[in-house]
N, C-alpha and C. Protein backbone atom coordinates (compact mmCIF):
# COMPACT_ATOMS: atom_id res chain seq x y z
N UNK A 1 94.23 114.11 32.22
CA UNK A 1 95.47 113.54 31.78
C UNK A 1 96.61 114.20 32.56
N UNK A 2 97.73 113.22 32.96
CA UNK A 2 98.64 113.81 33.87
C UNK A 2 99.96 113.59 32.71
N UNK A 3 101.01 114.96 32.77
CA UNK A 3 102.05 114.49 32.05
C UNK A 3 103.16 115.67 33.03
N UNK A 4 104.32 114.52 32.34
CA UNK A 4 105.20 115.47 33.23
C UNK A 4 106.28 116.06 31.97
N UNK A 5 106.30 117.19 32.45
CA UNK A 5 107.44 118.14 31.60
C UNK A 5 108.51 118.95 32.41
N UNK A 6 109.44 119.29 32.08
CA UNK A 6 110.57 119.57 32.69
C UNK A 6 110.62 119.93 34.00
N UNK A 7 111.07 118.47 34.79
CA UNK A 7 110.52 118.30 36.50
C UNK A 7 109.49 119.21 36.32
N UNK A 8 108.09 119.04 35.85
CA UNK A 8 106.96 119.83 36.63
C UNK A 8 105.92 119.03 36.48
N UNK A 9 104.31 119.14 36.84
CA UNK A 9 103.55 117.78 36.48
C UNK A 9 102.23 119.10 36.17
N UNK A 10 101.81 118.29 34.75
CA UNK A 10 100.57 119.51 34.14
C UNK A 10 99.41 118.34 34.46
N UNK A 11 98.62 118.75 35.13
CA UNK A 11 97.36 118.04 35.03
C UNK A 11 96.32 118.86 33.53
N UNK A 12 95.74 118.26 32.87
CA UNK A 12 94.41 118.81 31.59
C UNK A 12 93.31 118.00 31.91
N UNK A 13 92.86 119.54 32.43
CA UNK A 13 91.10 118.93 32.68
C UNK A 13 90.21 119.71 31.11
N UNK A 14 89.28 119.39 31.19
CA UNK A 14 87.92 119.37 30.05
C UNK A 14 87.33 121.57 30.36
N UNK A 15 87.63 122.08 29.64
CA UNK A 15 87.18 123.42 29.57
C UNK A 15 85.71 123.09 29.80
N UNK A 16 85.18 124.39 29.89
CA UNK A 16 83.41 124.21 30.09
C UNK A 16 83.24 124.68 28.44
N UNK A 17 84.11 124.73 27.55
CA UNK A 17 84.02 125.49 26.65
C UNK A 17 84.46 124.16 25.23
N UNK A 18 84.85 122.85 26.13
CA UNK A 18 85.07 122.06 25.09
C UNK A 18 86.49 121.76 24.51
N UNK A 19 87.42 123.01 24.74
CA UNK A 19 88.87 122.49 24.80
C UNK A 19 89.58 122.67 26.39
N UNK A 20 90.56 121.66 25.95
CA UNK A 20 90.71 121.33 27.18
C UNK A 20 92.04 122.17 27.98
N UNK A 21 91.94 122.70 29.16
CA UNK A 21 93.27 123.69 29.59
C UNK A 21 94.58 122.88 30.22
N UNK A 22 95.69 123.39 30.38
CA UNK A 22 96.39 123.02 31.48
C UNK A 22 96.57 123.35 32.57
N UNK A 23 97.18 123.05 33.47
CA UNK A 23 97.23 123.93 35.00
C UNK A 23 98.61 122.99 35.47
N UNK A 24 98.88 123.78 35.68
CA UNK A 24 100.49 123.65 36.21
C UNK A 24 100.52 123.47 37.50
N UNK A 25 101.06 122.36 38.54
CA UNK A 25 100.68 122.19 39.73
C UNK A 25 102.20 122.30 40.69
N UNK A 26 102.93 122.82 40.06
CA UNK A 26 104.41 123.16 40.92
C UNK A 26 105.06 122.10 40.38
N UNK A 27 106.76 122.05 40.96
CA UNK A 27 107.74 121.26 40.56
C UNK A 27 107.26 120.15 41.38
N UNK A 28 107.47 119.11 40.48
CA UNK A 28 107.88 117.97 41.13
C UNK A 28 108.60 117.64 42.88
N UNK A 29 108.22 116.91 43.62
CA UNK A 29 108.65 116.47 44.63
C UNK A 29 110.06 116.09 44.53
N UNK A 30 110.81 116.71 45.07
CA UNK A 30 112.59 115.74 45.09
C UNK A 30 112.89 115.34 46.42
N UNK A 31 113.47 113.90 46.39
CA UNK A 31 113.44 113.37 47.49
C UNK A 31 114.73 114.56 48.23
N UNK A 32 114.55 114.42 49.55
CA UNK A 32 115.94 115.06 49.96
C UNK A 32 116.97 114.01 50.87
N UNK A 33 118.50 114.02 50.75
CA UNK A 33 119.15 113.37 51.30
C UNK A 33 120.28 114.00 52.28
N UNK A 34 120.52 113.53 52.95
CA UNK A 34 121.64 114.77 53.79
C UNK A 34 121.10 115.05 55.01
N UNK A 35 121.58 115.80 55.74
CA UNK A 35 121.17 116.46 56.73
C UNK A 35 119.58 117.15 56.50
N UNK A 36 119.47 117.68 55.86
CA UNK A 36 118.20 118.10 55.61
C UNK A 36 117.19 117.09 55.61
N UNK A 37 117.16 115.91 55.51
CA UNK A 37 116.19 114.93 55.33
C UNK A 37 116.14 114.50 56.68
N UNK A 38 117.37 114.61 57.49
CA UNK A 38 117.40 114.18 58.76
C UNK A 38 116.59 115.23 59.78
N UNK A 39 116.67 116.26 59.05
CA UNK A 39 116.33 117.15 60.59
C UNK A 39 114.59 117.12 60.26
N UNK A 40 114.00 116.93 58.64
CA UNK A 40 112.80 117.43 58.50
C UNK A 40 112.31 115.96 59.13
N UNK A 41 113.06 115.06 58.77
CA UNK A 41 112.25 113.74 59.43
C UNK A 41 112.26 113.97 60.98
N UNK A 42 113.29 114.21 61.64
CA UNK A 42 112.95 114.57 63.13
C UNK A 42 111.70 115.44 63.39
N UNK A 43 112.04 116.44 62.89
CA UNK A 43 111.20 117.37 63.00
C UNK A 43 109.52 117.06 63.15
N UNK A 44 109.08 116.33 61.81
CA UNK A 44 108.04 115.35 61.99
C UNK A 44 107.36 114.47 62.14
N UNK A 45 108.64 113.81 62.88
CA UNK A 45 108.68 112.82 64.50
C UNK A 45 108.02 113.72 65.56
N UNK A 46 108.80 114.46 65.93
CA UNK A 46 108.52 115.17 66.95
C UNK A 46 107.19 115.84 66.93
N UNK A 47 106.58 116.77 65.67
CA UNK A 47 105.15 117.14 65.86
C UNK A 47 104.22 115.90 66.25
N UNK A 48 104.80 114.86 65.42
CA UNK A 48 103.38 113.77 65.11
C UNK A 48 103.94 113.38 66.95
N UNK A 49 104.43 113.51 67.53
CA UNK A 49 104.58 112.88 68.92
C UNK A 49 103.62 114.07 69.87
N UNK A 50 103.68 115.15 69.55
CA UNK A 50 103.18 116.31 70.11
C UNK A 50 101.41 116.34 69.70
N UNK A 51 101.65 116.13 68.59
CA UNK A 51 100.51 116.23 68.17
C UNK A 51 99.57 115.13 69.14
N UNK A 52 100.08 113.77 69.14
CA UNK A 52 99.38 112.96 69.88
C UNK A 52 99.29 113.13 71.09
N UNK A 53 100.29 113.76 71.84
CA UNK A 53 99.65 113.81 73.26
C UNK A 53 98.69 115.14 73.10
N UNK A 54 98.84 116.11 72.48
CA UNK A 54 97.28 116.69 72.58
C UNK A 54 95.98 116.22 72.50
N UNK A 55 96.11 115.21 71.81
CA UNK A 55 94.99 114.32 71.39
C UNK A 55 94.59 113.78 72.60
N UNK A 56 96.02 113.06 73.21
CA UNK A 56 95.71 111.74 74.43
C UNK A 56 95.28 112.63 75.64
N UNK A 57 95.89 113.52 75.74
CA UNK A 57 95.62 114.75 77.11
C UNK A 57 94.10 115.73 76.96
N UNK A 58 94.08 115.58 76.04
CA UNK A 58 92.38 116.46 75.56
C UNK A 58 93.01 117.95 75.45
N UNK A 59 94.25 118.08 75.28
CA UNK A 59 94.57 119.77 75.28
C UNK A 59 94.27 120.43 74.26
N UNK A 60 93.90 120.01 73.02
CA UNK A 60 93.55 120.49 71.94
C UNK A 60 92.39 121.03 71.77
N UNK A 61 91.56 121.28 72.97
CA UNK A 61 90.51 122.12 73.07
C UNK A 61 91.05 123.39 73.96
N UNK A 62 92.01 123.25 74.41
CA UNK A 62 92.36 124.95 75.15
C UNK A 62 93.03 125.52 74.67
N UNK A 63 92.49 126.74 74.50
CA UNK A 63 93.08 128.21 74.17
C UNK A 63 94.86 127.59 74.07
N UNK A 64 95.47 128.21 73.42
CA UNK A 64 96.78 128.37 73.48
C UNK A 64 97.75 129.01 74.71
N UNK A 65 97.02 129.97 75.33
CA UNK A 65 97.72 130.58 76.76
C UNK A 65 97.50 129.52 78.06
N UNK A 66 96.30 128.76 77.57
CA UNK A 66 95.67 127.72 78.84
C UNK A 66 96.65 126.36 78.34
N UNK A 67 96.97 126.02 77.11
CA UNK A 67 97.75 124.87 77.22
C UNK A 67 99.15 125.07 77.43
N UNK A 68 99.49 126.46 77.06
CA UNK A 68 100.90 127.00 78.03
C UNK A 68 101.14 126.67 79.37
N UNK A 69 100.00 127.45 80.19
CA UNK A 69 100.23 127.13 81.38
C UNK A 69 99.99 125.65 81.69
N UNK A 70 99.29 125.14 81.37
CA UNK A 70 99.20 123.48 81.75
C UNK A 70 100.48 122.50 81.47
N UNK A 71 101.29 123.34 80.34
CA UNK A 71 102.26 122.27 80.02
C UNK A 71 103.29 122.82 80.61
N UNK A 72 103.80 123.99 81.05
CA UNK A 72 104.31 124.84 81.79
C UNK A 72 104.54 123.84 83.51
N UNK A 73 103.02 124.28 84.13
CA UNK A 73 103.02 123.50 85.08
C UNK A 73 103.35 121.67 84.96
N UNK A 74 103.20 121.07 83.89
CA UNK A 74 103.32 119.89 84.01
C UNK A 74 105.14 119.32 83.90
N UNK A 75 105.78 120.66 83.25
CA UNK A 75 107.21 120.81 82.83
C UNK A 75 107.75 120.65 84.14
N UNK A 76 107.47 121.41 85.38
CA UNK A 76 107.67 121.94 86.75
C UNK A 76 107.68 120.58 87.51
N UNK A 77 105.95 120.10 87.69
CA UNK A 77 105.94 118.92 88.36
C UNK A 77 107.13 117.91 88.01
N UNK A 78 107.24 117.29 86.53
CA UNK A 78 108.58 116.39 86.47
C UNK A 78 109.36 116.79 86.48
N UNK A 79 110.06 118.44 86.44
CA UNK A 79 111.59 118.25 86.84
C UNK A 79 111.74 118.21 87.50
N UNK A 80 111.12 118.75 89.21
CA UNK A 80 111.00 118.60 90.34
C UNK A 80 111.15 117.05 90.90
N UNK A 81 110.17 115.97 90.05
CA UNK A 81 110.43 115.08 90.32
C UNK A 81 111.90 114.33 90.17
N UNK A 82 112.47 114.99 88.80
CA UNK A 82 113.43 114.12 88.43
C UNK A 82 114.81 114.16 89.45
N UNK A 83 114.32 115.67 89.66
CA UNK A 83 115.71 116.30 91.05
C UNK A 83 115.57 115.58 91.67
N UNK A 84 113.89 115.62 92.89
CA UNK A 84 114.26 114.78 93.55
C UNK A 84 114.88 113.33 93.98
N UNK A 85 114.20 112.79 92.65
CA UNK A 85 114.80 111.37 92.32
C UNK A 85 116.41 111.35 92.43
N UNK A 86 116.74 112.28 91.66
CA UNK A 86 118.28 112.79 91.73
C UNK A 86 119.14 112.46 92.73
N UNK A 87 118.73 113.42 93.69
CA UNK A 87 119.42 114.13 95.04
C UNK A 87 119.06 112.49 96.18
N UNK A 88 117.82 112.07 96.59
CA UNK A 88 117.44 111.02 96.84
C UNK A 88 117.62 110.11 96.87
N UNK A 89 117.69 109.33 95.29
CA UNK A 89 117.71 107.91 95.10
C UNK A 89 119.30 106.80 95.73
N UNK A 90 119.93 107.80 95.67
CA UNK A 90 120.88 107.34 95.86
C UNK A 90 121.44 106.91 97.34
N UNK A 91 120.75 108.15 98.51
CA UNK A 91 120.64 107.40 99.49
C UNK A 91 120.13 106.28 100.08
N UNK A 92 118.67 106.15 99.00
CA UNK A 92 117.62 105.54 99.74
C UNK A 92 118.45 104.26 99.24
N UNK A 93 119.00 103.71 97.87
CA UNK A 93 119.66 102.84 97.56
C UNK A 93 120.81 102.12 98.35
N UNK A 94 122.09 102.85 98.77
CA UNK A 94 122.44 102.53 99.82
C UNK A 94 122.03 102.03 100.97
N UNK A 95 120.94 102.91 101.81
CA UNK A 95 120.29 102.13 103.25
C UNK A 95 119.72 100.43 102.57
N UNK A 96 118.66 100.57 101.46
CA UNK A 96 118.44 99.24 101.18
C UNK A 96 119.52 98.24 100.76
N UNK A 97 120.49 98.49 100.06
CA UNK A 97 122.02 97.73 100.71
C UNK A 97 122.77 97.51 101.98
N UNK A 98 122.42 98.06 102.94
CA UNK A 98 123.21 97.87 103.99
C UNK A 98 121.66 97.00 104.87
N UNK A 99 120.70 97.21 104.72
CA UNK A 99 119.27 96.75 105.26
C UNK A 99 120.14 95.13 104.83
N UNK A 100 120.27 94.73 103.23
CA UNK A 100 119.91 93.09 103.30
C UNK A 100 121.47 92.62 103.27
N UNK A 101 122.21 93.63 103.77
CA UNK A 101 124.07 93.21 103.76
C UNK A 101 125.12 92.98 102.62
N UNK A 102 124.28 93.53 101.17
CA UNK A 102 125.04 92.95 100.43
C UNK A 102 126.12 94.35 100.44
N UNK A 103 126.15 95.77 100.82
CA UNK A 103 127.78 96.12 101.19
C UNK A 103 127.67 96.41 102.30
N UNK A 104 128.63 96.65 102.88
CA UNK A 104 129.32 96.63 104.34
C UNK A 104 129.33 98.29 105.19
């Protein structure tokens, strides 16, 4: 039997003895609103996003120092890329504008 008493919830199960006990299972859940609801919901956005690429990457079988360095190195490879894209794109964009004439 489940009952609730002052915000708390008592579950009573069957003694081995024939009467029956309570057990007190903590306060009640309160929803939260505010900032706090915002950051815990981010927050577990963000694991459950983490969590899945361990899954999708198979990293969840390496040691913790080995998925450091792997994500470490993988941090490196795309910013590198993104610079270059950076520093780059913008020339290469131009020549292919002046290639089909649309600026001068």
């Amino acid at each position: 039997m489940v009952r609730r008493r002052a915000g708390r919830i008592e579950r009573t199960f069957p003694a081995s003895s024939g009467r029956a006990r309570s057990v007190c299972c903590g306060p009640t859940r309160r929803t939260q609103t505010g900032p706090a609801m915002a950051l815990g919901s981010a927050w577990g956005r963000v694991s459950w996003l983490y969590y899945q690429y361990l899954l999708v990457t198979a990293l969840y079988m390496l040691e913790p120092w080995e998925r450091t360095v792997f994500n470490s190195m993988l941090i490196s490879v795309v910013g590198m890329a993104l610079y270059t894209g950076y520093v780059f794109m913008p020339q290469h964009i131009m020549a292919i504008l002046h290639y089909f004439e649309i600026v001068q």
